[in-house]
C-alpha atoms as a PDB file:
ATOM      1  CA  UNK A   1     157.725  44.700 -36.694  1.00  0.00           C
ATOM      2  CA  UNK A   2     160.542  42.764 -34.874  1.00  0.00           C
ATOM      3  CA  UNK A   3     162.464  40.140 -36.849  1.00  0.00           C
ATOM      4  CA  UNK A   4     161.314  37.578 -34.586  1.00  0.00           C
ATOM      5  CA  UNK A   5     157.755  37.966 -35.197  1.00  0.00           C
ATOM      6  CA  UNK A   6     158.240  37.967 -39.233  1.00  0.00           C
ATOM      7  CA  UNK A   7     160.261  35.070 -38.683  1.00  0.00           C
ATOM      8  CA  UNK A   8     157.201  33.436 -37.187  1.00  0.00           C
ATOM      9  CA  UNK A   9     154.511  35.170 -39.718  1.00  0.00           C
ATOM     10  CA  UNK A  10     156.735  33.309 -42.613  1.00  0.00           C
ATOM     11  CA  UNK A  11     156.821  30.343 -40.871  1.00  0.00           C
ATOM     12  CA  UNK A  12     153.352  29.649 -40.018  1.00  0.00           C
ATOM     13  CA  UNK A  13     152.914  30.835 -43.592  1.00  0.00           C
ATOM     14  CA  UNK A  14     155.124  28.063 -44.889  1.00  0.00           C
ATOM     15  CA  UNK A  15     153.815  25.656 -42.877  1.00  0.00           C
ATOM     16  CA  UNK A  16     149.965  26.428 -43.483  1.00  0.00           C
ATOM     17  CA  UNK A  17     150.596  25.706 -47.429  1.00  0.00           C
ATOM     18  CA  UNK A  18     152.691  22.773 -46.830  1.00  0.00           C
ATOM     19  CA  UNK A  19     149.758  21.398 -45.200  1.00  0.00           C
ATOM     20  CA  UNK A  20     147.303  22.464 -47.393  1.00  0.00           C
ATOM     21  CA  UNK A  21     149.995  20.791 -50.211  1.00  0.00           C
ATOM     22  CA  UNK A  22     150.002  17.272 -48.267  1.00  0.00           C
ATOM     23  CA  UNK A  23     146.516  17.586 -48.516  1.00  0.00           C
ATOM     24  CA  UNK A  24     146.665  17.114 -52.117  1.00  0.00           C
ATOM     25  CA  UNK A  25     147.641  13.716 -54.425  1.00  0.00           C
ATOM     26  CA  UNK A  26     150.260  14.095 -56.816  1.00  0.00           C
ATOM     27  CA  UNK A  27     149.465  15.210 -60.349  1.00  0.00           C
ATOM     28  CA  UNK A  28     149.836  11.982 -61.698  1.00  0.00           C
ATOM     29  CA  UNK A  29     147.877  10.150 -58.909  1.00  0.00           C
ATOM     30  CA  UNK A  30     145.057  13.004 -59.961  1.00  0.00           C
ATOM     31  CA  UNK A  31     145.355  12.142 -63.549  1.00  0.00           C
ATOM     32  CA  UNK A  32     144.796   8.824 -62.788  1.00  0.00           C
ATOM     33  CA  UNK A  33     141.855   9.175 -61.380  1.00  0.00           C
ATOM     34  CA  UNK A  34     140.386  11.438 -63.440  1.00  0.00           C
ATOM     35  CA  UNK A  35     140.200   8.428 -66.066  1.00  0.00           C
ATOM     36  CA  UNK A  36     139.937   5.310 -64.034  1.00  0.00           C
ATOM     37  CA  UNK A  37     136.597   5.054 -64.704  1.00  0.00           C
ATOM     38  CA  UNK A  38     135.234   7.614 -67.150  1.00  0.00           C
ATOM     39  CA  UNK A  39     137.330   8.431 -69.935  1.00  0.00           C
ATOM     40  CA  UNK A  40     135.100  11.461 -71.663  1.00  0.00           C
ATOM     41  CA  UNK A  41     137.799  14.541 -71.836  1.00  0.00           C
ATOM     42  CA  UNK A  42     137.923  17.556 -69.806  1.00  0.00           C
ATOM     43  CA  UNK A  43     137.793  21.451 -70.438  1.00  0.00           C
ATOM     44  CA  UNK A  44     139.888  22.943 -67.643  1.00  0.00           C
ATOM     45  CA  UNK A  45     138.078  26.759 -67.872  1.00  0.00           C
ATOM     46  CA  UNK A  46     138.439  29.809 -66.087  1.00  0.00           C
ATOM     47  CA  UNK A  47     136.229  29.527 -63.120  1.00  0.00           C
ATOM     48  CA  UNK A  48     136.124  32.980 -62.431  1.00  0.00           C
ATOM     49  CA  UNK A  49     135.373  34.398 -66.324  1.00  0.00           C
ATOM     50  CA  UNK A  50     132.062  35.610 -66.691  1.00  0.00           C
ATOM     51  CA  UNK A  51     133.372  34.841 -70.791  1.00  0.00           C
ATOM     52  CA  UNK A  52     134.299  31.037 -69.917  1.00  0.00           C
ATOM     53  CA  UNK A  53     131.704  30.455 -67.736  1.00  0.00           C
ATOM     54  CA  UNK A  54     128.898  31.181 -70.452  1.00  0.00           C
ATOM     55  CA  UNK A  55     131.143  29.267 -72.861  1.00  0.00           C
ATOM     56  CA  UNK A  56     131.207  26.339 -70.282  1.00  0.00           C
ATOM     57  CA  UNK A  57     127.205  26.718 -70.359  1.00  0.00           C
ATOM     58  CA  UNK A  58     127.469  26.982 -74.581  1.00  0.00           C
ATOM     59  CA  UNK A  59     129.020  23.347 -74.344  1.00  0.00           C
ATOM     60  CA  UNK A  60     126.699  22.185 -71.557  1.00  0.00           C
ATOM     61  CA  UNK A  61     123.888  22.920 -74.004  1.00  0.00           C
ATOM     62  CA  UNK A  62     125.936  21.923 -77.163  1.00  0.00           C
ATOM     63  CA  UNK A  63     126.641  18.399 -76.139  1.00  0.00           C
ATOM     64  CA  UNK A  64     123.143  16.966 -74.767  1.00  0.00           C
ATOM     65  CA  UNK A  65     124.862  13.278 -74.759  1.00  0.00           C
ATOM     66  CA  UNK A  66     127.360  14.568 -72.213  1.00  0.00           C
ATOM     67  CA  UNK A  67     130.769  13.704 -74.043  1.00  0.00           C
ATOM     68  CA  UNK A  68     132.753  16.216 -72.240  1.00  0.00           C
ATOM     69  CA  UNK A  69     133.567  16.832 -68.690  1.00  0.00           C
ATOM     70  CA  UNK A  70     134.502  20.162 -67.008  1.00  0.00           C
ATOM     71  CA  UNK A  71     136.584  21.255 -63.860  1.00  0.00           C
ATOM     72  CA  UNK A  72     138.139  25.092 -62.919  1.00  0.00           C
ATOM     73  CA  UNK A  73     141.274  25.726 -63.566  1.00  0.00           C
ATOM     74  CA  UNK A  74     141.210  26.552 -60.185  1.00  0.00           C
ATOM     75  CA  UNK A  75     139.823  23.555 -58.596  1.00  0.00           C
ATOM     76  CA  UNK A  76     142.160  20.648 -56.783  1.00  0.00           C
ATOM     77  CA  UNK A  77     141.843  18.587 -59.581  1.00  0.00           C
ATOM     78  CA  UNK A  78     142.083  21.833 -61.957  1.00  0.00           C
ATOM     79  CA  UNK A  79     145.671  22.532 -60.944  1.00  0.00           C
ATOM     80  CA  UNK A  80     146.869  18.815 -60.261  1.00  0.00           C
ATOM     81  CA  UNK A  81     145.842  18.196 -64.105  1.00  0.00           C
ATOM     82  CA  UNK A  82     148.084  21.389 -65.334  1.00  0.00           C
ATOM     83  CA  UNK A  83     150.850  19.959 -63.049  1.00  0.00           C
ATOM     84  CA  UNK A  84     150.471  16.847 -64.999  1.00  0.00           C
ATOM     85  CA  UNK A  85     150.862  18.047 -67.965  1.00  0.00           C
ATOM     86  CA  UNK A  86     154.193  20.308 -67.118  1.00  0.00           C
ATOM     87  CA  UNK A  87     152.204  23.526 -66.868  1.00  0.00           C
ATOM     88  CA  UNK A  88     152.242  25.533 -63.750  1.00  0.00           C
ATOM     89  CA  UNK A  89     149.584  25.028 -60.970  1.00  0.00           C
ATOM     90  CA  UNK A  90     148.210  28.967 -61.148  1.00  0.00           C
ATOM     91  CA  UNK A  91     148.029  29.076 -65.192  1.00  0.00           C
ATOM     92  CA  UNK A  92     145.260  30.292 -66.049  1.00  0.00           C
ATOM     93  CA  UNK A  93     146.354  32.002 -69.056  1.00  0.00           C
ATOM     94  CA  UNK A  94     144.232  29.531 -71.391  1.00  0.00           C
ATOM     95  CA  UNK A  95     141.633  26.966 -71.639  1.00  0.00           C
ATOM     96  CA  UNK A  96     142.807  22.962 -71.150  1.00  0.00           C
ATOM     97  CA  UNK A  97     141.472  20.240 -73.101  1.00  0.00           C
ATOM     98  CA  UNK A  98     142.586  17.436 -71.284  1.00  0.00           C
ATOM     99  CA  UNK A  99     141.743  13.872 -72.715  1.00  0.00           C
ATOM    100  CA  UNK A 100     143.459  10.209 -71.417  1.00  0.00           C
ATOM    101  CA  UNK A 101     146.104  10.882 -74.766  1.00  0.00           C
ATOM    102  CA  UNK A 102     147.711  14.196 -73.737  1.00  0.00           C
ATOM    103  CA  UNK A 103     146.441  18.105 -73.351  1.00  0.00           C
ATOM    104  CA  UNK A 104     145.990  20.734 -75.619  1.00  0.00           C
ATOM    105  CA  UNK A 105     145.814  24.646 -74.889  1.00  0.00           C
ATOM    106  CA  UNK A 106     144.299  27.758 -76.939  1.00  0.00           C
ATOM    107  CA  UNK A 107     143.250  27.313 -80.210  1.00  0.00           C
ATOM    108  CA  UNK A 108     144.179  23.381 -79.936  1.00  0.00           C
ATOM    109  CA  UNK A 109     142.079  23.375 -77.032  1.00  0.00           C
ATOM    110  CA  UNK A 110     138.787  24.726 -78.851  1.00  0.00           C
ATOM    111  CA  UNK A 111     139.781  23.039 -82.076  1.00  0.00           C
ATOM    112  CA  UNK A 112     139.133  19.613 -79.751  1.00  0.00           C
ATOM    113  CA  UNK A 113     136.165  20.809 -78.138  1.00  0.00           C
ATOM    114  CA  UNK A 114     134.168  22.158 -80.705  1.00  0.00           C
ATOM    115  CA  UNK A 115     134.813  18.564 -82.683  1.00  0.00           C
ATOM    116  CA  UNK A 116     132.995  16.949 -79.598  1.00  0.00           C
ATOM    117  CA  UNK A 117     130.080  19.428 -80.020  1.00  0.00           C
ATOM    118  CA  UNK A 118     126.810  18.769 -82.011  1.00  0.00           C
ATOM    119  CA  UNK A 119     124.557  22.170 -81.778  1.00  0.00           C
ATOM    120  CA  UNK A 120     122.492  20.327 -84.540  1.00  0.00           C
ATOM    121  CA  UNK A 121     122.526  17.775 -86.546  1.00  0.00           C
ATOM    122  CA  UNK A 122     122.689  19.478 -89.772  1.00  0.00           C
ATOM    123  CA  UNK A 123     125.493  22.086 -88.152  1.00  0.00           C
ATOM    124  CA  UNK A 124     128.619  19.360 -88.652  1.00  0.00           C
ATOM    125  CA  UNK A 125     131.140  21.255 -86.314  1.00  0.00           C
ATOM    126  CA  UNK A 126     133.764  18.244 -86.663  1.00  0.00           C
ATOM    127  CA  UNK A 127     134.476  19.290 -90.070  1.00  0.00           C
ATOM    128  CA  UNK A 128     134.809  22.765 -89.567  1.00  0.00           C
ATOM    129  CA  UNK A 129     137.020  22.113 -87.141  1.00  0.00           C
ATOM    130  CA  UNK A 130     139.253  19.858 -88.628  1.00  0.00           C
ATOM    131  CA  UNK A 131     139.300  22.175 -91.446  1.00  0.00           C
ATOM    132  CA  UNK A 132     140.343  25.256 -88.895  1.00  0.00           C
ATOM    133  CA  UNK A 133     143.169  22.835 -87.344  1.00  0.00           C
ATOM    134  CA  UNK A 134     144.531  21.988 -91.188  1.00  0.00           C
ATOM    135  CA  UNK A 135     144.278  25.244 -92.831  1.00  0.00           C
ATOM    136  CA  UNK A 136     144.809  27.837 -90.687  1.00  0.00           C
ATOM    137  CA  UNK A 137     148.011  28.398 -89.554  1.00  0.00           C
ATOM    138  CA  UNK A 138     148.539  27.690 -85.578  1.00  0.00           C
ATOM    139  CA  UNK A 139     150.505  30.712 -85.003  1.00  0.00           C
ATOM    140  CA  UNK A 140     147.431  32.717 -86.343  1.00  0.00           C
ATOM    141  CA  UNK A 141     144.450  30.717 -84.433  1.00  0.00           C
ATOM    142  CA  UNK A 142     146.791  31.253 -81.135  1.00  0.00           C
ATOM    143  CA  UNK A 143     147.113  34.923 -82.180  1.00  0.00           C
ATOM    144  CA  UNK A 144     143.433  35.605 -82.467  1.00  0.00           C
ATOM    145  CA  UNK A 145     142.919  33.047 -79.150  1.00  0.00           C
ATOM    146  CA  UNK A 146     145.580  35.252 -76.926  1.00  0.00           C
ATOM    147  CA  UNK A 147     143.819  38.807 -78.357  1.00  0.00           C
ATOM    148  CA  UNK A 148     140.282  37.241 -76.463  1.00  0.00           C
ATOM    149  CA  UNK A 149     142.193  35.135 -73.602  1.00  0.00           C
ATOM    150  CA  UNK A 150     143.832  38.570 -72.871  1.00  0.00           C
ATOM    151  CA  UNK A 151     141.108  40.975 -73.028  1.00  0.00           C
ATOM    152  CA  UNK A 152     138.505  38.407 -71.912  1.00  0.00           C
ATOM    153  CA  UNK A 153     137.809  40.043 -67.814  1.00  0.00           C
ATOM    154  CA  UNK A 154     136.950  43.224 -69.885  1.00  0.00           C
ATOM    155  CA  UNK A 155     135.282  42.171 -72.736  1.00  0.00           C
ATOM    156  CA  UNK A 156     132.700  40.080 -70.213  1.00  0.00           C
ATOM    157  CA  UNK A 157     133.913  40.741 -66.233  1.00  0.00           C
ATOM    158  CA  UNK A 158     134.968  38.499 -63.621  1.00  0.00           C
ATOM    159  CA  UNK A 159     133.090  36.846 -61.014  1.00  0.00           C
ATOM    160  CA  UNK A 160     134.214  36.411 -57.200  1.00  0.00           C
ATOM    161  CA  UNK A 161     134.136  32.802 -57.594  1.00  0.00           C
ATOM    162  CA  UNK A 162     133.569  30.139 -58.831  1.00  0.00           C
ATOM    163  CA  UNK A 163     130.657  28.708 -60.956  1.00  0.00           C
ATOM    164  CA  UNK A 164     128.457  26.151 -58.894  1.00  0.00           C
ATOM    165  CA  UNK A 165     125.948  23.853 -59.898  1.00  0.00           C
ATOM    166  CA  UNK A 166     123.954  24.338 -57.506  1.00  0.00           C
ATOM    167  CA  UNK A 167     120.818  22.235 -58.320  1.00  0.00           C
ATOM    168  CA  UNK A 168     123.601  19.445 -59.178  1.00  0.00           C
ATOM    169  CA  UNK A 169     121.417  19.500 -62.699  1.00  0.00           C
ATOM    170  CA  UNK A 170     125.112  18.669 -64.107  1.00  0.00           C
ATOM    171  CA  UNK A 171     127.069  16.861 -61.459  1.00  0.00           C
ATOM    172  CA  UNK A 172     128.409  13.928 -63.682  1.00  0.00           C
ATOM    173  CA  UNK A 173     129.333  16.713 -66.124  1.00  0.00           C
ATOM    174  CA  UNK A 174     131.590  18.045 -63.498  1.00  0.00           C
ATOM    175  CA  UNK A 175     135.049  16.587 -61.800  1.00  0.00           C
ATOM    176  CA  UNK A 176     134.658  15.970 -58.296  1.00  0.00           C
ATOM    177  CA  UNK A 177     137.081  17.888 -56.555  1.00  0.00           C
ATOM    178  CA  UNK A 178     137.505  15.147 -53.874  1.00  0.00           C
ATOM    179  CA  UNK A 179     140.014  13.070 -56.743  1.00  0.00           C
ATOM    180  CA  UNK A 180     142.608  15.532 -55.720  1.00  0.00           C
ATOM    181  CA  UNK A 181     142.364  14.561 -51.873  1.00  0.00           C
ATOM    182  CA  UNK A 182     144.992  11.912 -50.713  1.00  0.00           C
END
């Protein structure tokens, strides 16, 4: 291939994802908006993990009032929220529990969400969880996190993409994608 045309491949390259990028409000714009007007956290999962994805449907059932709010890690608003937080825009090395006060990864992460979950009403996970956070070391609850997080297209597969709602049976439990657009 001559120089000339690779010249032009990385070009139009460049340029095609510095569109795509102007495309896109700043992390903090995103953040914004996430919480302008609805200020119930959100789990930033794996959209592609057959393991998250049944996790994400875990919490769906789990929390029948509809406290939390979900989005791929993937997604516009996925990666703009990462960004926001000083992570980098392809991490998808853990789950993000995102809330108007900060973000919290791994074991943090599930720690949060699992005190937002009532499975029933004589199963009190907010103890538990508290408990977990104060009592077990967070070196060890990130250890046992990373040994799943790590293994967790094998233990359960990976999908091609990712999940929809399709019957939009849950579409205020999702982020709309379009908060990301300038």
């Amino acid at each position: 291939m001559s120089p000339l045309l690779l010249l032009l491949l990385a070009f139009s390259a460049l340029t095609m994802k510095a569109s795509y990028a102007f495309n896109i409000s700043s992390p903090n714009v995103v953040l914004r908006r996430v919480f302008e007007q609805d200020s119930r956290p959100i789990i930033l999962f794996d959209g592609v993990c057959n393991l998250c994805n049944s996790a994400v449907n875990v919490a769906l059932d789990w929390d029948p009032s509809g406290k939390l709010r979900f989005a791929a890690l993937q997604s516009n608003v996925g990666k703009s929220l990462l960004q926001a937080h000083g992570r980098d825009a392809d991490d998808i090395t853990s789950i993000v529990f995102v809330t108007p006060k900060g973000a919290f990864t791994k074991s943090d992460a599930i720690l949060g969400i699992t005190q937002e979950l009532n499975p029933l009403p004589f199963v009190p996970l907010k103890p538990l969880a508290l408990a977990g956070q104060y009592l077990v070391p967070q070196i060890l609850r990130d250890a046992v996190y990373d040994g799943v997080a790590n293994n967790r297209y094998s233990i359960m597969g990976k999908r091609d993409e990712c999940r929809f709602d399709a019957d939009g049976e849950f579409d205020d439990r999702f982020v709309d994608d379009n908060l990301a657009k300038q």
